[in-house]
C-alpha atoms as a PDB file:
ATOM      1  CA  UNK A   1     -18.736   8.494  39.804  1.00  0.00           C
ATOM      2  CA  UNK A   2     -17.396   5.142  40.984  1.00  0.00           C
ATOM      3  CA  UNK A   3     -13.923   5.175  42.451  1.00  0.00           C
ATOM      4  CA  UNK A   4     -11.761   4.735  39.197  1.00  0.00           C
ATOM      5  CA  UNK A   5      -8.069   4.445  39.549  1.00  0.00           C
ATOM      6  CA  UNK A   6      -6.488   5.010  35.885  1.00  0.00           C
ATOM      7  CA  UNK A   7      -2.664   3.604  36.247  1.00  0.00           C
ATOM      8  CA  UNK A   8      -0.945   5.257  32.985  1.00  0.00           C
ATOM      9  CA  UNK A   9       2.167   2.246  32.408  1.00  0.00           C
ATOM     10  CA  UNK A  10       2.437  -1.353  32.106  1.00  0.00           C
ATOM     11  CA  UNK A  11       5.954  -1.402  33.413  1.00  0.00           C
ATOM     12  CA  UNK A  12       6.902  -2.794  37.341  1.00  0.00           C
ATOM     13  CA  UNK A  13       5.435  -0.233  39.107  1.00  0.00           C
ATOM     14  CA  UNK A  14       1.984   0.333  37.158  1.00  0.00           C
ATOM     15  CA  UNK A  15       1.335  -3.592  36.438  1.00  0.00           C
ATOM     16  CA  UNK A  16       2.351  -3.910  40.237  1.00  0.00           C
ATOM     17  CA  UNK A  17       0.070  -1.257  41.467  1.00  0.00           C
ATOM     18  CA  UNK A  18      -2.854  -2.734  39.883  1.00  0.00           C
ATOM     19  CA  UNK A  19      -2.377  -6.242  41.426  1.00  0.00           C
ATOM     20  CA  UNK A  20      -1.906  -4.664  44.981  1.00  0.00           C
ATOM     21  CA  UNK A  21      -5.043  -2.565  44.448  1.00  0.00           C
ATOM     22  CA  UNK A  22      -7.088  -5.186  42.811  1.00  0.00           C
ATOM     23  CA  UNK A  23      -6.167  -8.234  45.791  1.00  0.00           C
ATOM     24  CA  UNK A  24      -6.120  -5.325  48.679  1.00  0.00           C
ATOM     25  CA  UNK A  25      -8.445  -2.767  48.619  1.00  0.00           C
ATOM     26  CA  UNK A  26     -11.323  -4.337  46.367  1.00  0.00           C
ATOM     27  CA  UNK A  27     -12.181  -6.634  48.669  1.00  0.00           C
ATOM     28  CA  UNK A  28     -13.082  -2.860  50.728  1.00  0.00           C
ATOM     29  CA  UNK A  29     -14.348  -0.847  48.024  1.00  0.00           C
ATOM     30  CA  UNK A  30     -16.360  -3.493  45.822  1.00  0.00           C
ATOM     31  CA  UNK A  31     -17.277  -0.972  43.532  1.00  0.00           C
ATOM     32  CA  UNK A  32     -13.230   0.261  42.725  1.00  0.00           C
ATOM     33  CA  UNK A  33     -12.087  -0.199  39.356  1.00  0.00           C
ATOM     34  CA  UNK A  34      -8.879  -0.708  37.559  1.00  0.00           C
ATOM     35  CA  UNK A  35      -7.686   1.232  34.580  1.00  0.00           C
ATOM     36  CA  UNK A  36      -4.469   0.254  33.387  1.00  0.00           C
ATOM     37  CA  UNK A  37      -2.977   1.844  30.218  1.00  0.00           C
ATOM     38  CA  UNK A  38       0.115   0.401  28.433  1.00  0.00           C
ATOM     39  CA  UNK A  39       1.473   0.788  25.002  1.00  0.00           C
ATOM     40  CA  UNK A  40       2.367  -2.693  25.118  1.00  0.00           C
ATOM     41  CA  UNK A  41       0.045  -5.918  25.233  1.00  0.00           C
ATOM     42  CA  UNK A  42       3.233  -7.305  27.175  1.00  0.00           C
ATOM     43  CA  UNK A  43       5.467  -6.282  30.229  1.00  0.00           C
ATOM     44  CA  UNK A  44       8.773  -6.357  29.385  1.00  0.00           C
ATOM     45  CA  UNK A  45      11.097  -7.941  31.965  1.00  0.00           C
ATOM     46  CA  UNK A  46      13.325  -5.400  31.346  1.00  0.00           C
ATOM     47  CA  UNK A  47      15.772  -6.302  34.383  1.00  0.00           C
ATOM     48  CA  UNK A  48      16.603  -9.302  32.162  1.00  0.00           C
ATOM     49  CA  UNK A  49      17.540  -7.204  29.222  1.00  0.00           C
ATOM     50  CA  UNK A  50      21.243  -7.128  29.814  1.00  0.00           C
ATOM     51  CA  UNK A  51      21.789 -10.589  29.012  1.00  0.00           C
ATOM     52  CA  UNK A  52      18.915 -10.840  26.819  1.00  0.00           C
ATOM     53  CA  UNK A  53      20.062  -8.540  24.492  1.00  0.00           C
ATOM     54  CA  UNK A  54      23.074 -11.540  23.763  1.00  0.00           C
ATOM     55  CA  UNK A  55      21.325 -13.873  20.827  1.00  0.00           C
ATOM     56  CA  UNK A  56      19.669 -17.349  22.176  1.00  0.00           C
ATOM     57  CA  UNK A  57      20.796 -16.664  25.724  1.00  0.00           C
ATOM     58  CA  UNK A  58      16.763 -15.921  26.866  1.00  0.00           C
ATOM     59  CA  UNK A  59      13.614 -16.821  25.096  1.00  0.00           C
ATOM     60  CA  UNK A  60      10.902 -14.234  24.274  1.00  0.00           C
ATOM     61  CA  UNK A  61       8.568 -15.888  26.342  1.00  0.00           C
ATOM     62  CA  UNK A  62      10.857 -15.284  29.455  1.00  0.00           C
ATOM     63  CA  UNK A  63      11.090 -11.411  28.419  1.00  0.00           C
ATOM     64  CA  UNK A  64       7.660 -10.854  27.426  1.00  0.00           C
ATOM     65  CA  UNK A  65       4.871 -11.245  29.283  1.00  0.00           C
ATOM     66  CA  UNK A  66       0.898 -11.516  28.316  1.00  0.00           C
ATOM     67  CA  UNK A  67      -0.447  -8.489  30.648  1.00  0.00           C
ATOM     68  CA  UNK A  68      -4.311  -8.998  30.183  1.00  0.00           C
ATOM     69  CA  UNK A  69      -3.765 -12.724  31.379  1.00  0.00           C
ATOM     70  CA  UNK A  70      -2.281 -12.372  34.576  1.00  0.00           C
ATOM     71  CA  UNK A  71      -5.049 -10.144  35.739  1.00  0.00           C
ATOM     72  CA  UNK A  72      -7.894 -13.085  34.234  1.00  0.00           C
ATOM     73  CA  UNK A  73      -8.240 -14.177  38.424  1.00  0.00           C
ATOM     74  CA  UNK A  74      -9.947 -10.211  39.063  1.00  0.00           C
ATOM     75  CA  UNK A  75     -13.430  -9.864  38.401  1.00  0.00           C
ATOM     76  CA  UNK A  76     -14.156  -8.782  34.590  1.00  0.00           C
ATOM     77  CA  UNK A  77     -15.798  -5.600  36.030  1.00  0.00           C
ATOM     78  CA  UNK A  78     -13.246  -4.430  37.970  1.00  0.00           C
ATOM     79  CA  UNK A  79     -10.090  -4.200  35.511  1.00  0.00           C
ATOM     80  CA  UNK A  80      -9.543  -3.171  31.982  1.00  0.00           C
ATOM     81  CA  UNK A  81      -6.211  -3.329  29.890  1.00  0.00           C
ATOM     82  CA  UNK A  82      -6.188  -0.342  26.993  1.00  0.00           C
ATOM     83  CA  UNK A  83      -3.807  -1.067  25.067  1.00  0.00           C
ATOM     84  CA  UNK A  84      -2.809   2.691  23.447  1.00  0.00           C
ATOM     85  CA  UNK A  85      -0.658   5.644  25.122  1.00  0.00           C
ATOM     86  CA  UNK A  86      -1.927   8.890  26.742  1.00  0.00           C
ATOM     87  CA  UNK A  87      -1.454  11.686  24.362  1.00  0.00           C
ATOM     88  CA  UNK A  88      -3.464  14.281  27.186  1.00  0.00           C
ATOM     89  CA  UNK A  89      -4.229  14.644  31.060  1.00  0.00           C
ATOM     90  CA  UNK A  90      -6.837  17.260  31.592  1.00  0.00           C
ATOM     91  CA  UNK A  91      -6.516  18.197  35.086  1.00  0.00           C
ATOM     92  CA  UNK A  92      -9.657  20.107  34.944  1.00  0.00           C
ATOM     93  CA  UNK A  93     -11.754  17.759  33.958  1.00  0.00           C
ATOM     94  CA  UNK A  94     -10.166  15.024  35.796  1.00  0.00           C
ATOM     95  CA  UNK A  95     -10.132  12.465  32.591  1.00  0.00           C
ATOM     96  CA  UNK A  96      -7.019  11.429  30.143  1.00  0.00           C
ATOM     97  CA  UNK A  97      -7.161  10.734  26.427  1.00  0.00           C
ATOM     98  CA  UNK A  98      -5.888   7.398  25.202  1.00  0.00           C
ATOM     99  CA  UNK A  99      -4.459   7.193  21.274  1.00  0.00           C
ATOM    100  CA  UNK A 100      -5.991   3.539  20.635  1.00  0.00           C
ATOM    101  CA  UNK A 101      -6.127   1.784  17.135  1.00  0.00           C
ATOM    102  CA  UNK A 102      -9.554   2.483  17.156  1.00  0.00           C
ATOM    103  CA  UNK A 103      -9.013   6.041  17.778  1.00  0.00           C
ATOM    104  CA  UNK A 104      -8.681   8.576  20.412  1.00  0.00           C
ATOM    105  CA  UNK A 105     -10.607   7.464  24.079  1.00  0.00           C
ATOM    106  CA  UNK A 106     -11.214  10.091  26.537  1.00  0.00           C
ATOM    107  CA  UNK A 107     -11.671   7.903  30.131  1.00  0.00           C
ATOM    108  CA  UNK A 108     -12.614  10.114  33.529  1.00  0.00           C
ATOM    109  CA  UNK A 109     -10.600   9.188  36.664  1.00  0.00           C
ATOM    110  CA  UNK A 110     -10.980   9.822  40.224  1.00  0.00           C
ATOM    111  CA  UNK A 111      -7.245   8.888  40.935  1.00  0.00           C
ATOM    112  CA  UNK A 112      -4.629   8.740  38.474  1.00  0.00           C
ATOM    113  CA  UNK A 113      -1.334   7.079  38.513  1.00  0.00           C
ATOM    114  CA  UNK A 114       1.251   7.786  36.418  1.00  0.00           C
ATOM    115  CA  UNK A 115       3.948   5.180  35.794  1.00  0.00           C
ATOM    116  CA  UNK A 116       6.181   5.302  32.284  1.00  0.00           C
ATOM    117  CA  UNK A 117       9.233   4.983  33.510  1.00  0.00           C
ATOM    118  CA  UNK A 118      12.223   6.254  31.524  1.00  0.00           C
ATOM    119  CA  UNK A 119      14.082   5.008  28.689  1.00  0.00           C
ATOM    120  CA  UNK A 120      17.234   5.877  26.380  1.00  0.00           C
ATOM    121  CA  UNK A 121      17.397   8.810  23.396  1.00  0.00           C
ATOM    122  CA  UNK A 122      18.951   6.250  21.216  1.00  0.00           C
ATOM    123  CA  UNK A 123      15.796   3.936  21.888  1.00  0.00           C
ATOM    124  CA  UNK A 124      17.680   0.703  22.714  1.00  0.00           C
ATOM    125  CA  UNK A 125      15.392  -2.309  23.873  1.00  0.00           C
ATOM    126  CA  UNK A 126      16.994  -2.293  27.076  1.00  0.00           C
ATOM    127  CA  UNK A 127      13.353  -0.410  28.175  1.00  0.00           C
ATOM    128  CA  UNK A 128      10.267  -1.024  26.707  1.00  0.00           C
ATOM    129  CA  UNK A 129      10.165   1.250  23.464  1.00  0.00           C
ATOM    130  CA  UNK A 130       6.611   1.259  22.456  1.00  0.00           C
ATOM    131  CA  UNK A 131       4.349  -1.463  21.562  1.00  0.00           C
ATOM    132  CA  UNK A 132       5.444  -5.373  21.789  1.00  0.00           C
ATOM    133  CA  UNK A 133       6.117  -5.769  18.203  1.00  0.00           C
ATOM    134  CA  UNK A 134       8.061  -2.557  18.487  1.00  0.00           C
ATOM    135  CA  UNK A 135      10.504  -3.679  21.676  1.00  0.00           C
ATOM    136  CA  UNK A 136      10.800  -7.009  20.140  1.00  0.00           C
ATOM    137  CA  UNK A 137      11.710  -6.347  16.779  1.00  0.00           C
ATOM    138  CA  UNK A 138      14.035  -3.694  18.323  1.00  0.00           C
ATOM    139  CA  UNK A 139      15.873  -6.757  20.489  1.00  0.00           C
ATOM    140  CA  UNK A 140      16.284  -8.984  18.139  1.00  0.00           C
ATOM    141  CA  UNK A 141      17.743  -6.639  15.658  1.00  0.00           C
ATOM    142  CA  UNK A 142      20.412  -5.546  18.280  1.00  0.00           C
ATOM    143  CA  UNK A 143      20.718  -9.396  18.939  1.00  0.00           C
ATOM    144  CA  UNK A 144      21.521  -9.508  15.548  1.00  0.00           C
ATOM    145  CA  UNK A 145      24.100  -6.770  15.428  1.00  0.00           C
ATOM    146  CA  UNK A 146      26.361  -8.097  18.495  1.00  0.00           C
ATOM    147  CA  UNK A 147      26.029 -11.735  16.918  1.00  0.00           C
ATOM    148  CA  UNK A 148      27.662  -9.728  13.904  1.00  0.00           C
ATOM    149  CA  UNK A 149      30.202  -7.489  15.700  1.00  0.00           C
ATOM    150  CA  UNK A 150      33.726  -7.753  16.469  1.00  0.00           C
ATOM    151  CA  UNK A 151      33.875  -4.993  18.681  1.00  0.00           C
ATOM    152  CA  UNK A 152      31.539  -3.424  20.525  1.00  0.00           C
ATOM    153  CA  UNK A 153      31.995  -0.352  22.510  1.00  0.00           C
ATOM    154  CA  UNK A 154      29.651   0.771  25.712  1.00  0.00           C
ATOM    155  CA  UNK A 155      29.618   4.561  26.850  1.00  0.00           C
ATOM    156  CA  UNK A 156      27.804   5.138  30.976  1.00  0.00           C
ATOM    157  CA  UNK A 157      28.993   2.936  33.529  1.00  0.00           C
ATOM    158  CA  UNK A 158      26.020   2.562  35.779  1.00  0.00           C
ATOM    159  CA  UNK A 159      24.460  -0.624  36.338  1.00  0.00           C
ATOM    160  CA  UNK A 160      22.926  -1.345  32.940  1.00  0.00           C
ATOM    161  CA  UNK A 161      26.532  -0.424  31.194  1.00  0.00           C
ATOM    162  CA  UNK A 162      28.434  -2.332  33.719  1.00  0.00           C
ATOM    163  CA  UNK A 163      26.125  -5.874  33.433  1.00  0.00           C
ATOM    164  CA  UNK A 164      25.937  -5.435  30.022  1.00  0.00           C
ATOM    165  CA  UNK A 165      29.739  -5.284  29.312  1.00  0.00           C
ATOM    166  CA  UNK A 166      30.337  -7.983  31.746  1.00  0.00           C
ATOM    167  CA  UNK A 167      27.460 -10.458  30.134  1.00  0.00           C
ATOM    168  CA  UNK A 168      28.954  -9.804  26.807  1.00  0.00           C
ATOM    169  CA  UNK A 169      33.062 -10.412  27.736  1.00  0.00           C
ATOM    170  CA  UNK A 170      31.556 -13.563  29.526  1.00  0.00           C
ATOM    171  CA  UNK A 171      29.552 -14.920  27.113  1.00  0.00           C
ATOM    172  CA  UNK A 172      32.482 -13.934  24.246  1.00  0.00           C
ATOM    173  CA  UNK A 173      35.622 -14.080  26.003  1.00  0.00           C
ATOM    174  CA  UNK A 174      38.239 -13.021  23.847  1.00  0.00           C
ATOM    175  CA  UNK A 175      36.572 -13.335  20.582  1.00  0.00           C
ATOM    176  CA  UNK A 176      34.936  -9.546  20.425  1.00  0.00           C
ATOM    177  CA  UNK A 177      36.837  -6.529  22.134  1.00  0.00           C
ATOM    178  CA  UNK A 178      34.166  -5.193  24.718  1.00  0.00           C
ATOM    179  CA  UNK A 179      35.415  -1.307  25.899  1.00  0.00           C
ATOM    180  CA  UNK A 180      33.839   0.751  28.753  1.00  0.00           C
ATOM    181  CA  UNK A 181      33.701   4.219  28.618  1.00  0.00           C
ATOM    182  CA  UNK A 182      33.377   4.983  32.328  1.00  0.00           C
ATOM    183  CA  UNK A 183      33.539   8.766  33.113  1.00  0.00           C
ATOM    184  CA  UNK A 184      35.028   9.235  36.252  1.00  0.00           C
ATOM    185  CA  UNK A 185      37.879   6.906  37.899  1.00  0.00           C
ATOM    186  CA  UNK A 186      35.919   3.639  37.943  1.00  0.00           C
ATOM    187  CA  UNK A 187      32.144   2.639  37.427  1.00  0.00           C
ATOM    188  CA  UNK A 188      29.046   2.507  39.543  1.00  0.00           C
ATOM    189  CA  UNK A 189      29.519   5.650  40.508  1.00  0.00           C
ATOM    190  CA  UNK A 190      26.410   5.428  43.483  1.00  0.00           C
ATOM    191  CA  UNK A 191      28.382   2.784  45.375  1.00  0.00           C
ATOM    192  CA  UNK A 192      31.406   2.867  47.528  1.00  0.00           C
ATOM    193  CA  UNK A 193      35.104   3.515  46.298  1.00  0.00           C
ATOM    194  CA  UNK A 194      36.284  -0.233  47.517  1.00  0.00           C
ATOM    195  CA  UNK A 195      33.168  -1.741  45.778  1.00  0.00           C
ATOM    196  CA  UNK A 196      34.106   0.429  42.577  1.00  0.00           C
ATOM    197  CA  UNK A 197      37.418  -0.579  42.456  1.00  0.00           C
ATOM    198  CA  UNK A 198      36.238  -4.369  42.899  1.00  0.00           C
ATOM    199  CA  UNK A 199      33.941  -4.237  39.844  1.00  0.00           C
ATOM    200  CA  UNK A 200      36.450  -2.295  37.647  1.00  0.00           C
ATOM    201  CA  UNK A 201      39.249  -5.111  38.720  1.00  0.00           C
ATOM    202  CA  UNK A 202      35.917  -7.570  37.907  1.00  0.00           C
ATOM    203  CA  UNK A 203      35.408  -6.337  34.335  1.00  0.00           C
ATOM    204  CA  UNK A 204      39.172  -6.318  33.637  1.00  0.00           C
ATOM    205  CA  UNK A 205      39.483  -9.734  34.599  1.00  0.00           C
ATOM    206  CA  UNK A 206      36.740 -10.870  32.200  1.00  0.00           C
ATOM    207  CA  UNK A 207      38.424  -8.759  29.572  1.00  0.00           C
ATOM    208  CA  UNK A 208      37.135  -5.950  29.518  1.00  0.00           C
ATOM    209  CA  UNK A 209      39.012  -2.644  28.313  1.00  0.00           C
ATOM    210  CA  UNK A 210      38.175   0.128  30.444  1.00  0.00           C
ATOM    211  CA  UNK A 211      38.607   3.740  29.997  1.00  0.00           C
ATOM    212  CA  UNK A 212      37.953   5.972  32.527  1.00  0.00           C
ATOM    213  CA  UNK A 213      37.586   9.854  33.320  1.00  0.00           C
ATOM    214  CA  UNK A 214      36.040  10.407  29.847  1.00  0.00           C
ATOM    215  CA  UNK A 215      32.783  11.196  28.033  1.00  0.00           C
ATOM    216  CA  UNK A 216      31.586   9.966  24.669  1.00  0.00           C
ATOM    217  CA  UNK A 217      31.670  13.962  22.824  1.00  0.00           C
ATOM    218  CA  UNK A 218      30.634  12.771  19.179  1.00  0.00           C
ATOM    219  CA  UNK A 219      29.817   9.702  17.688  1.00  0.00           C
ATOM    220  CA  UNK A 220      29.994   9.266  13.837  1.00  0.00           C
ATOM    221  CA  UNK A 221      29.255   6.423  11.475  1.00  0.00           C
ATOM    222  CA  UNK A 222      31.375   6.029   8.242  1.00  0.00           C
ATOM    223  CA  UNK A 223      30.427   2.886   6.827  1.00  0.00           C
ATOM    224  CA  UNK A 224      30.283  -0.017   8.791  1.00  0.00           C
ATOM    225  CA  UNK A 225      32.249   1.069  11.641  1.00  0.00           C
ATOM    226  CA  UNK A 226      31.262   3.875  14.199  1.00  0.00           C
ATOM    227  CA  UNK A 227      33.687   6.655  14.712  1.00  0.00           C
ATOM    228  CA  UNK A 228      33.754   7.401  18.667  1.00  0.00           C
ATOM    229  CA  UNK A 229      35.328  10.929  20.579  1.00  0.00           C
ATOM    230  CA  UNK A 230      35.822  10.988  23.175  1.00  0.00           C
ATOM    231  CA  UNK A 231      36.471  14.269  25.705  1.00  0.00           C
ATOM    232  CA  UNK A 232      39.977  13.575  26.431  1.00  0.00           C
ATOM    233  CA  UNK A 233      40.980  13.980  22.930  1.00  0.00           C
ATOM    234  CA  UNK A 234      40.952   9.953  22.198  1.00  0.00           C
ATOM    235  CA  UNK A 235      39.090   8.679  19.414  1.00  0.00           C
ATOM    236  CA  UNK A 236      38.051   4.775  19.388  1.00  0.00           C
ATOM    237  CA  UNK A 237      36.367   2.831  15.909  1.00  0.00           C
ATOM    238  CA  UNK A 238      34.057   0.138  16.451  1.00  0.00           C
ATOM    239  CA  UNK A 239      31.772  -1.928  15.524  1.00  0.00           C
ATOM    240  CA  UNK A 240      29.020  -1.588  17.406  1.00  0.00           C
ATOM    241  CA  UNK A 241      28.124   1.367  20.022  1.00  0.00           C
ATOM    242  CA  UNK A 242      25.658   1.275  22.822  1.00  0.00           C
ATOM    243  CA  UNK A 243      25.333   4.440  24.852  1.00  0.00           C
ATOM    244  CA  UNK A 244      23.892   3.183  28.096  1.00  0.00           C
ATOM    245  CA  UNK A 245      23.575   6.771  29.766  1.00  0.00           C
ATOM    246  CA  UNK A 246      21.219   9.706  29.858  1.00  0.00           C
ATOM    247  CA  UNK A 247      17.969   8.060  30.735  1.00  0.00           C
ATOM    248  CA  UNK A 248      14.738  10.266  30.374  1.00  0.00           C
ATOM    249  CA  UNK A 249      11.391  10.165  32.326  1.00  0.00           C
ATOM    250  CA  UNK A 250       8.365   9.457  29.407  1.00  0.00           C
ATOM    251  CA  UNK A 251       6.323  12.463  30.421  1.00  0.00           C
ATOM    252  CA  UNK A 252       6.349  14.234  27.489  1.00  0.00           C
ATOM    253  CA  UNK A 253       2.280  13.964  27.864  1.00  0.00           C
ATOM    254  CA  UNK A 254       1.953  15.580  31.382  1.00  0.00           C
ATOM    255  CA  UNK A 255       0.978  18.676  32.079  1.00  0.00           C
ATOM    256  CA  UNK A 256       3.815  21.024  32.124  1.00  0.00           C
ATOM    257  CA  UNK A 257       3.058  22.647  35.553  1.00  0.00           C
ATOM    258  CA  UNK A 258       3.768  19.130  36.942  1.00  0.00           C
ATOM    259  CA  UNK A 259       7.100  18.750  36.072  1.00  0.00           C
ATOM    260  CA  UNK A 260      10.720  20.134  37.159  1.00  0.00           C
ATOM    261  CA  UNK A 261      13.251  21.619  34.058  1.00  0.00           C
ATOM    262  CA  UNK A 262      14.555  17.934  33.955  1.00  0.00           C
ATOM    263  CA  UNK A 263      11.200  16.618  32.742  1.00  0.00           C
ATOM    264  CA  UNK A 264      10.459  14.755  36.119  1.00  0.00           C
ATOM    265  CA  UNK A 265       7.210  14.934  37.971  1.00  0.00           C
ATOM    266  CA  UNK A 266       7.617  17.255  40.910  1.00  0.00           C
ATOM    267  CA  UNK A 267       6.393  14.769  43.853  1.00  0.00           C
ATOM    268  CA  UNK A 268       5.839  15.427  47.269  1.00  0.00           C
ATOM    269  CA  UNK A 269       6.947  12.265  49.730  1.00  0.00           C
ATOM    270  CA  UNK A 270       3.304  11.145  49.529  1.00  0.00           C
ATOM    271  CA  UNK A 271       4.242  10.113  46.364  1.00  0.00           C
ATOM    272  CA  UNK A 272       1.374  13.110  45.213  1.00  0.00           C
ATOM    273  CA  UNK A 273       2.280  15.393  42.424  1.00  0.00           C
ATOM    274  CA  UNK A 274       3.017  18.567  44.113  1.00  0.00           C
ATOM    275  CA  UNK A 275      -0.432  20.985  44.503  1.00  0.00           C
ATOM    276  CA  UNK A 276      -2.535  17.816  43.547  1.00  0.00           C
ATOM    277  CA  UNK A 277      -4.325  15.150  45.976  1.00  0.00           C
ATOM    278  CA  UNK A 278      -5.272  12.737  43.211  1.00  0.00           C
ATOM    279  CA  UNK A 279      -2.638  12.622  40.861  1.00  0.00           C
ATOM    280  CA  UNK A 280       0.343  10.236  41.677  1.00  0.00           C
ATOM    281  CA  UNK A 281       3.509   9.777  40.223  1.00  0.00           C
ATOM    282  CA  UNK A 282       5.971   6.012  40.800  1.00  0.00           C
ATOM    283  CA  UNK A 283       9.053   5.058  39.821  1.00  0.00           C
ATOM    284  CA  UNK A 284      11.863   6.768  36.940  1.00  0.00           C
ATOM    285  CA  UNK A 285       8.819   9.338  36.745  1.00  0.00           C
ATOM    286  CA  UNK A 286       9.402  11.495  39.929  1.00  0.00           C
ATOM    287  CA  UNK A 287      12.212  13.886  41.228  1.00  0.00           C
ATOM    288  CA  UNK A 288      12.477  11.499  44.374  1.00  0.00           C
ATOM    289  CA  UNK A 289      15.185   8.735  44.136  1.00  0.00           C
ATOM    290  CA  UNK A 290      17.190   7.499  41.225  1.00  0.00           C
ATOM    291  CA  UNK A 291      15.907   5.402  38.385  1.00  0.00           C
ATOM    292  CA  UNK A 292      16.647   1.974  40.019  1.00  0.00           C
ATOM    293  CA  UNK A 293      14.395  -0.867  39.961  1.00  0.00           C
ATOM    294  CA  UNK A 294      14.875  -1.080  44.249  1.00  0.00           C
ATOM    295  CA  UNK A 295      13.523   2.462  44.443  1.00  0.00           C
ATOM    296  CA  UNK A 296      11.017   1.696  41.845  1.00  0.00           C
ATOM    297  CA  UNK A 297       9.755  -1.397  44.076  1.00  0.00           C
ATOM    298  CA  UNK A 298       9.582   0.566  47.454  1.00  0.00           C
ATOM    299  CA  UNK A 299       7.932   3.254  46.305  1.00  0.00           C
ATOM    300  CA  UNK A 300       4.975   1.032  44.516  1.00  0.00           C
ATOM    301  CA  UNK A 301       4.597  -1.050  48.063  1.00  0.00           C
ATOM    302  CA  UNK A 302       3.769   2.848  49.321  1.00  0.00           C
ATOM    303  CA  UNK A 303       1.699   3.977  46.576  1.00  0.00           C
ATOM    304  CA  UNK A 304      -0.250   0.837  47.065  1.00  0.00           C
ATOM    305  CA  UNK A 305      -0.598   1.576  51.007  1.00  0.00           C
ATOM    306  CA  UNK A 306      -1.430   5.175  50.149  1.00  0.00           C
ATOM    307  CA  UNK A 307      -4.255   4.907  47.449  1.00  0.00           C
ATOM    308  CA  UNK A 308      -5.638   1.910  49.586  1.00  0.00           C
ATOM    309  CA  UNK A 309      -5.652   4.750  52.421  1.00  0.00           C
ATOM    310  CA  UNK A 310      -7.653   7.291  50.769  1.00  0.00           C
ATOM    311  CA  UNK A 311      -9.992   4.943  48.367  1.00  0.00           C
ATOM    312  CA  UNK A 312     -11.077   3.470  52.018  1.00  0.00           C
ATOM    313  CA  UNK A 313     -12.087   7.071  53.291  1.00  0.00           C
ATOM    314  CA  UNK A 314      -8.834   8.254  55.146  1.00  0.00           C
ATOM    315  CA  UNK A 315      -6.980  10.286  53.248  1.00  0.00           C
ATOM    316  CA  UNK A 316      -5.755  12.274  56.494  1.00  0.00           C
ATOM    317  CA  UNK A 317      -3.540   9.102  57.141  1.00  0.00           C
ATOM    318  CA  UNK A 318      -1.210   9.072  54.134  1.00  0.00           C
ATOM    319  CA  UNK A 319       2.523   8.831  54.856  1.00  0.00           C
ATOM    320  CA  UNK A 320       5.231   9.649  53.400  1.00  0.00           C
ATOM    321  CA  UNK A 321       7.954   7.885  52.067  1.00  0.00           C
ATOM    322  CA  UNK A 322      10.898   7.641  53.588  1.00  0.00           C
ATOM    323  CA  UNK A 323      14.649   8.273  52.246  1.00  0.00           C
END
């Protein structure tokens, strides 16, 4: 069989993977091709997401992005796009089956990438949700809902809660009440104390009301407002409720025996799935780092290095990555 990388995720890391394998190691193994498979007929630029959830602030056409045409400058025979998700890895047989909307498509592999990322339980567009029309219509509708609200409360203080409240006091000012619910003494909770305290004293200054040590318990809607509890006994109405916390890897379709109780794929530092030499795993998938886009990045220049490693004949020089 010719050397057949399927990359399962048109996200950063498997779009990304594909280029570096395409412009690097096909020049050295002209008979390597490209699978890439992706829900979505366009990579979301997700990273954007915080301020383009806010209506008219970013075009679709800066969000969105036409995958098939930025990989038109690779030789026809060495990429193909299937647009569909993978409903089954058979580990046995070395091959995955694709859900298309022409049906099911079983495609063999001799490496294997996989590369969904993570996204929310509550399915907000701030990560690709499913197909293009799907994470769209999904954006604009929340678009549609802030445009409407008066109040608009945000529960997990990482990154994505933190730029999101701070894009929408900025872009509001005083006109919509923007709360925080941050669940220890100040957000970000990765960073260091001073640089905590500076973005709390940051958010208050564009007006935003904060409220820390506390956990969204139970969240209730009763007509058009949302009932929020919290676990120290408060209890907050709004408008409009986005809880930013509790991302989860999209691995429901991998094997079991490759992932840990949290639903991760078990990786060694080779960025291998643990017990397997051709099965990868990049990005919000794996136990390794954090889901952060700079972890995500590193970790696909490796993967890149890696596969270009043992599709060239010397798998006995793969690194691994380092903390």
């Amino acid at each position: 069989m010719q050397p057949t990388v399927v990359i399962i995720g048109g996200g950063y890391s498997g779009v990304g993977t594909a280029h570096k394998l395409l412009k690097h190691t096909k020049p050295k193994v002209p008979t390597l091709r490209i699978i890439l498979v992706s829900r979505s007929t366009h990579h979301y630029w997700n990273i954007a997401s915080v301020r383009g959830v806010l209506p008219g602030a970013i075009s679709d056409d800066c969000l969105f992005y036409d995958i098939k045409s930025g990989f038109q400058k690779y030789p026809s025979d060495s990429f193909e796009l299937v647009v569909g998700s993978v409903s089954e890895i058979d580990l046995d047989q070395e091959c995955v089956v694709i859900q298309t909307p022409d049906g099911p498509k079983s495609t063999p592999y001799t490496e294997i990438v996989i590369a969904t990322g993570s996204s929310y339980p509550s399915r907000l567009p701030f990560t690709s949700i499913g197909t293009y029309d799907d994470t769209r219509d999904e954006l604009h509708q929340l678009q549609r809902k802030i445009e409407a609200a008066s109040s608009i409360l945000i529960a997990g203080s990482g990154a994505t809660g933190v730029e999101t409240a701070a894009e929408l006091a900025y872009a509001y000012n005083s006109s919509k009440d923007i709360t925080l619910v941050v669940e220890s003494e100040a957000p970000l909770s990765m960073l260091r104390m001073d640089l905590r305290e500076a973005a709390a004293r940051g958010l208050e200054a564009l007006g935003v009301k904060l409220v820390t040590n506390a956990r969204v318990q139970k969240s209730t809607q009763s007509g058009s407002k949302m009932h929020i509890h919290l676990s120290n006994d408060d209890s907050h109405e709004t408008d409009l409720y986005l809880p930013l916390f509790g991302t989860r890897p999209n691995t429901k379709f991998v094997p079991q025996k490759l992932l840990d109780d949290r639903g991760y794929i078990i990786l060694e530092r080779t960025l291998r799935a643990k017990g397997f030499t051709n099965v990868w795993g990049v990005g919000d998938v794996g136990n390794l780092e954090s889901n952060q886009l700079i972890y995500a990045e590193s970790q696909t220049q490796h993967l890149a290095k890696n596969l270009d490693l043992v599709l060239t004949g010397r798998p006995d020089q793969v690194t691994e990555l380092k903390p």
